[in-house]
N, C-alpha and C. Protein backbone atom coordinates (compact mmCIF):
# COMPACT_ATOMS: atom_id res chain seq x y z
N UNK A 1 -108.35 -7.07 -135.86
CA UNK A 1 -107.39 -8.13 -135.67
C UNK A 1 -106.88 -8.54 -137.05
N UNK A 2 -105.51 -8.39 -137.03
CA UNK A 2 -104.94 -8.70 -138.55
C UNK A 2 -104.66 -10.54 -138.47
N UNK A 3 -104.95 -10.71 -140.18
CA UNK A 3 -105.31 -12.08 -140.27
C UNK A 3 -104.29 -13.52 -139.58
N UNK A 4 -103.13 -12.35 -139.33
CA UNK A 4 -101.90 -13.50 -138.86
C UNK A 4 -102.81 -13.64 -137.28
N UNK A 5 -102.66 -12.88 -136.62
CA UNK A 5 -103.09 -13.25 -135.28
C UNK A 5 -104.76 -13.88 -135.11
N UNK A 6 -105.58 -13.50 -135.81
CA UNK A 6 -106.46 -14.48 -135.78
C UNK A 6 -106.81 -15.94 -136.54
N UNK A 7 -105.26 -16.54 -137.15
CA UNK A 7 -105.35 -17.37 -137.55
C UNK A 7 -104.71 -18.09 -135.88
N UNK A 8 -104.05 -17.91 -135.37
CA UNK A 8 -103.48 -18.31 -133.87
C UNK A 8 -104.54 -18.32 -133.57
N UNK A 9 -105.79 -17.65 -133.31
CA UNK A 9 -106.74 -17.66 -131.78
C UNK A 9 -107.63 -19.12 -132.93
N UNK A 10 -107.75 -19.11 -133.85
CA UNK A 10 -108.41 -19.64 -134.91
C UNK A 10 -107.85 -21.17 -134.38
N UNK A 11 -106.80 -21.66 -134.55
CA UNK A 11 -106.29 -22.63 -134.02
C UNK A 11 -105.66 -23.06 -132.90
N UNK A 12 -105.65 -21.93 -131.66
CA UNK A 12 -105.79 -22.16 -130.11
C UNK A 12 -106.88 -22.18 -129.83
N UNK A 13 -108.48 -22.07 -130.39
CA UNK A 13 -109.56 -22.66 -129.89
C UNK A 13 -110.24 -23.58 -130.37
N UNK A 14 -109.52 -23.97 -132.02
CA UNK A 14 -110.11 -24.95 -132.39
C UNK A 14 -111.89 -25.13 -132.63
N UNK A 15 -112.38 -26.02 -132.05
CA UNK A 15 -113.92 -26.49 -131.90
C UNK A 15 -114.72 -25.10 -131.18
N UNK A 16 -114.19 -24.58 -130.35
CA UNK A 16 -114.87 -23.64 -129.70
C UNK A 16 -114.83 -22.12 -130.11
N UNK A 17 -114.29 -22.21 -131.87
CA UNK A 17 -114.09 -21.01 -132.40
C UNK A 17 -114.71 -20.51 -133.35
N UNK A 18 -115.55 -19.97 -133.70
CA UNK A 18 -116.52 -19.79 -134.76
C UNK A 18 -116.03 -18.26 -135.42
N UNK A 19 -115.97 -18.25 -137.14
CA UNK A 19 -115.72 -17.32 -138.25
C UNK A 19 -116.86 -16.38 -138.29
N UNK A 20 -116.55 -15.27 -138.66
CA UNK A 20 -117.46 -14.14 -139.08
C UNK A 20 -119.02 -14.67 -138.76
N UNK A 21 -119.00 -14.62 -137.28
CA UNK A 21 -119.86 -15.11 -136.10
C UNK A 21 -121.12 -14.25 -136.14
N UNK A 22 -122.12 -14.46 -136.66
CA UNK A 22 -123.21 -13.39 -136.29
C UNK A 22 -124.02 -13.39 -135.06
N UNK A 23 -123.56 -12.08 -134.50
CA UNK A 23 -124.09 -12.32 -133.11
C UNK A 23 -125.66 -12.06 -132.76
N UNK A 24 -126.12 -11.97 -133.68
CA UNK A 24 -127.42 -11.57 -133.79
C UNK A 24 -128.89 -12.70 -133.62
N UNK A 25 -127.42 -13.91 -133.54
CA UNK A 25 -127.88 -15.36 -133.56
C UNK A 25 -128.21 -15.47 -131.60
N UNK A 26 -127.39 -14.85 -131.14
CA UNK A 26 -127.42 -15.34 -129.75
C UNK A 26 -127.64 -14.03 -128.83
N UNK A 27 -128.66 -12.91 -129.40
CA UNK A 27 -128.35 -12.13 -128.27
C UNK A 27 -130.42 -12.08 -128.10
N UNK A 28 -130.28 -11.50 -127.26
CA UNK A 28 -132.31 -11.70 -126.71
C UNK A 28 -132.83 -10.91 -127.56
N UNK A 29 -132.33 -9.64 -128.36
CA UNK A 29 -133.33 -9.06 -128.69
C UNK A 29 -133.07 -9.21 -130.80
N UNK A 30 -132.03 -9.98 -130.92
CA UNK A 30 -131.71 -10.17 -132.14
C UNK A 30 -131.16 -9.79 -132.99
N UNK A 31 -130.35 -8.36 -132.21
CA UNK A 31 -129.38 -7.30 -132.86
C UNK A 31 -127.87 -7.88 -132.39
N UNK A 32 -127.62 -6.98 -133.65
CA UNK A 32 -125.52 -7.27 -133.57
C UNK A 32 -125.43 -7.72 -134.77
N UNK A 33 -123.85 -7.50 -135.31
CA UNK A 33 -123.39 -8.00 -136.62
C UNK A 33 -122.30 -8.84 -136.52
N UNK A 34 -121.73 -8.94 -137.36
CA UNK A 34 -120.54 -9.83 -137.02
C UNK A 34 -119.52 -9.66 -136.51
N UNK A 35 -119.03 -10.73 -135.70
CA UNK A 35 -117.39 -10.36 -135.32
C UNK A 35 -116.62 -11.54 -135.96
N UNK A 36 -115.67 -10.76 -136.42
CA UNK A 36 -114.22 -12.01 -137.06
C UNK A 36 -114.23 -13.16 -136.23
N UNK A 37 -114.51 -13.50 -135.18
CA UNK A 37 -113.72 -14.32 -134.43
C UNK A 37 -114.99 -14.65 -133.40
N UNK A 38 -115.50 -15.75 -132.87
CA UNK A 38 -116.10 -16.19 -131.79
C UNK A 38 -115.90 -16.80 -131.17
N UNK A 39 -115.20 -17.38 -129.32
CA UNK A 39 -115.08 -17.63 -128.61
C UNK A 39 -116.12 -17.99 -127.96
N UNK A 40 -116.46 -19.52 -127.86
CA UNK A 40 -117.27 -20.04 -126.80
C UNK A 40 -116.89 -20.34 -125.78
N UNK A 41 -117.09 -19.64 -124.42
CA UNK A 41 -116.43 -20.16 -123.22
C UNK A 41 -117.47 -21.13 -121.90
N UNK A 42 -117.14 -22.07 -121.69
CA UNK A 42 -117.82 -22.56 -120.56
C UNK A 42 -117.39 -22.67 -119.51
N UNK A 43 -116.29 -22.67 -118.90
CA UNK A 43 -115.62 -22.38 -117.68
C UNK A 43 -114.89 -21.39 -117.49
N UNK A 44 -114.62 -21.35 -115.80
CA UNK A 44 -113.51 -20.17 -115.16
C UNK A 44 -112.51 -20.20 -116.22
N UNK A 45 -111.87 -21.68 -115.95
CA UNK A 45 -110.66 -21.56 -116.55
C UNK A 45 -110.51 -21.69 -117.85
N UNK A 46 -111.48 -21.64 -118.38
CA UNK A 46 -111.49 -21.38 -120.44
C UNK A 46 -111.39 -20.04 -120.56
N UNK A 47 -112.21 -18.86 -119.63
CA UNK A 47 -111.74 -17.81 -119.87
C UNK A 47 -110.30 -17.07 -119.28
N UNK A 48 -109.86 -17.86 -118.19
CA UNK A 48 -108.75 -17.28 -118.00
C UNK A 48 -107.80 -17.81 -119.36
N UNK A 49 -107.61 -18.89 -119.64
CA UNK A 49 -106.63 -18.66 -120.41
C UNK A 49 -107.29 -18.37 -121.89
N UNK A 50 -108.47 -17.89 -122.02
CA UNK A 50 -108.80 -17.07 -123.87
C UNK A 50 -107.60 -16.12 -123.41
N UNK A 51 -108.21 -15.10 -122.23
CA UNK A 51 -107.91 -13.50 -122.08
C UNK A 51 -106.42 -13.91 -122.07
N UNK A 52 -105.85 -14.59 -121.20
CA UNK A 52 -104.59 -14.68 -121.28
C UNK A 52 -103.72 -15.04 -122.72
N UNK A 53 -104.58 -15.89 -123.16
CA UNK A 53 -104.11 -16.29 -124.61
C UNK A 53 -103.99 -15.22 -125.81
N UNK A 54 -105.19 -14.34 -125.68
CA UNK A 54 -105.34 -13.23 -126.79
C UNK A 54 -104.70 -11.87 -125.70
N UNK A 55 -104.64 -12.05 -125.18
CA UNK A 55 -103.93 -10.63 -124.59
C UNK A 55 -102.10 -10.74 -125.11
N UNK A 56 -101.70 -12.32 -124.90
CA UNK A 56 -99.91 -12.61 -125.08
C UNK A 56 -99.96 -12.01 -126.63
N UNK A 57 -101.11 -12.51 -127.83
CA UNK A 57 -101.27 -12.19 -128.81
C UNK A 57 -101.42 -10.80 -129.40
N UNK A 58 -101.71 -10.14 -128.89
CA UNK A 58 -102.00 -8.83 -129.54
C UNK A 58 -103.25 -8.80 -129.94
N UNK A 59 -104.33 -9.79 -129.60
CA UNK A 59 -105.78 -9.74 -130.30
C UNK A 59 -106.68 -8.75 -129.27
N UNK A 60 -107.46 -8.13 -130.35
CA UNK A 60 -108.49 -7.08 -129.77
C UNK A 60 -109.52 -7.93 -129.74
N UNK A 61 -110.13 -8.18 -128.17
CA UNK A 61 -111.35 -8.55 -127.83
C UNK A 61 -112.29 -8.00 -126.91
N UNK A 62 -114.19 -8.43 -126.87
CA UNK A 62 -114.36 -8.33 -125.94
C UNK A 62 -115.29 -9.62 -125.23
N UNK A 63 -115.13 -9.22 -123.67
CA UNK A 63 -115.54 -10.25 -123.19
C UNK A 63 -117.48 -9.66 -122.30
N UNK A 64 -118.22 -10.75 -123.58
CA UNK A 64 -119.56 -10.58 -123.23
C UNK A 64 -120.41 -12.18 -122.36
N UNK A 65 -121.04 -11.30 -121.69
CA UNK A 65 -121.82 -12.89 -120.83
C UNK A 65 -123.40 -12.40 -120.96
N UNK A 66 -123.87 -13.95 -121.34
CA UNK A 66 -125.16 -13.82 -121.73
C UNK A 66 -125.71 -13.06 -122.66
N UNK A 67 -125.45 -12.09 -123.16
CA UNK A 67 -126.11 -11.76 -124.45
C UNK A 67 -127.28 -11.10 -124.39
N UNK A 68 -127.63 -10.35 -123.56
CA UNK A 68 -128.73 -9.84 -123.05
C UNK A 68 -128.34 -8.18 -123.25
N UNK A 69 -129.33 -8.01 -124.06
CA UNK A 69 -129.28 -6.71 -124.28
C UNK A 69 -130.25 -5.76 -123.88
């Protein structure tokens, strides 16, 4: 994701957006590295409009639940 478009997802999620996110923080067995960009979602409709939001964008994501590896 080039820096223009993740400065948009950066400030369309605001509070629920976390920088060079180590995921290694939240998964069960303690592996993963970073991703540019972290998305906390708690509802249906937070994820319909991320995907909808970063899809209008051009942002490459993916969408993980629970963290269980």
């Amino acid at each position: 994701m080039d820096d223009k478009v993740l400065a948009k997802v950066k400030a369309h999620f605001e509070e629920n957006f976390d920088d060079d996110f180590p995921l290694h923080t939240v998964t069960t067995v303690q592996t993963g590295g970073k991703a540019k960009g972290f998305v906390w979602i708690k509802t249906e409709e937070e994820l319909i409009d991320a995907v909808e939001f970063l899809q209008e964008n051009g942002a490459q994501f993916l969408v993980v639940g629970g963290l269980s590896n």
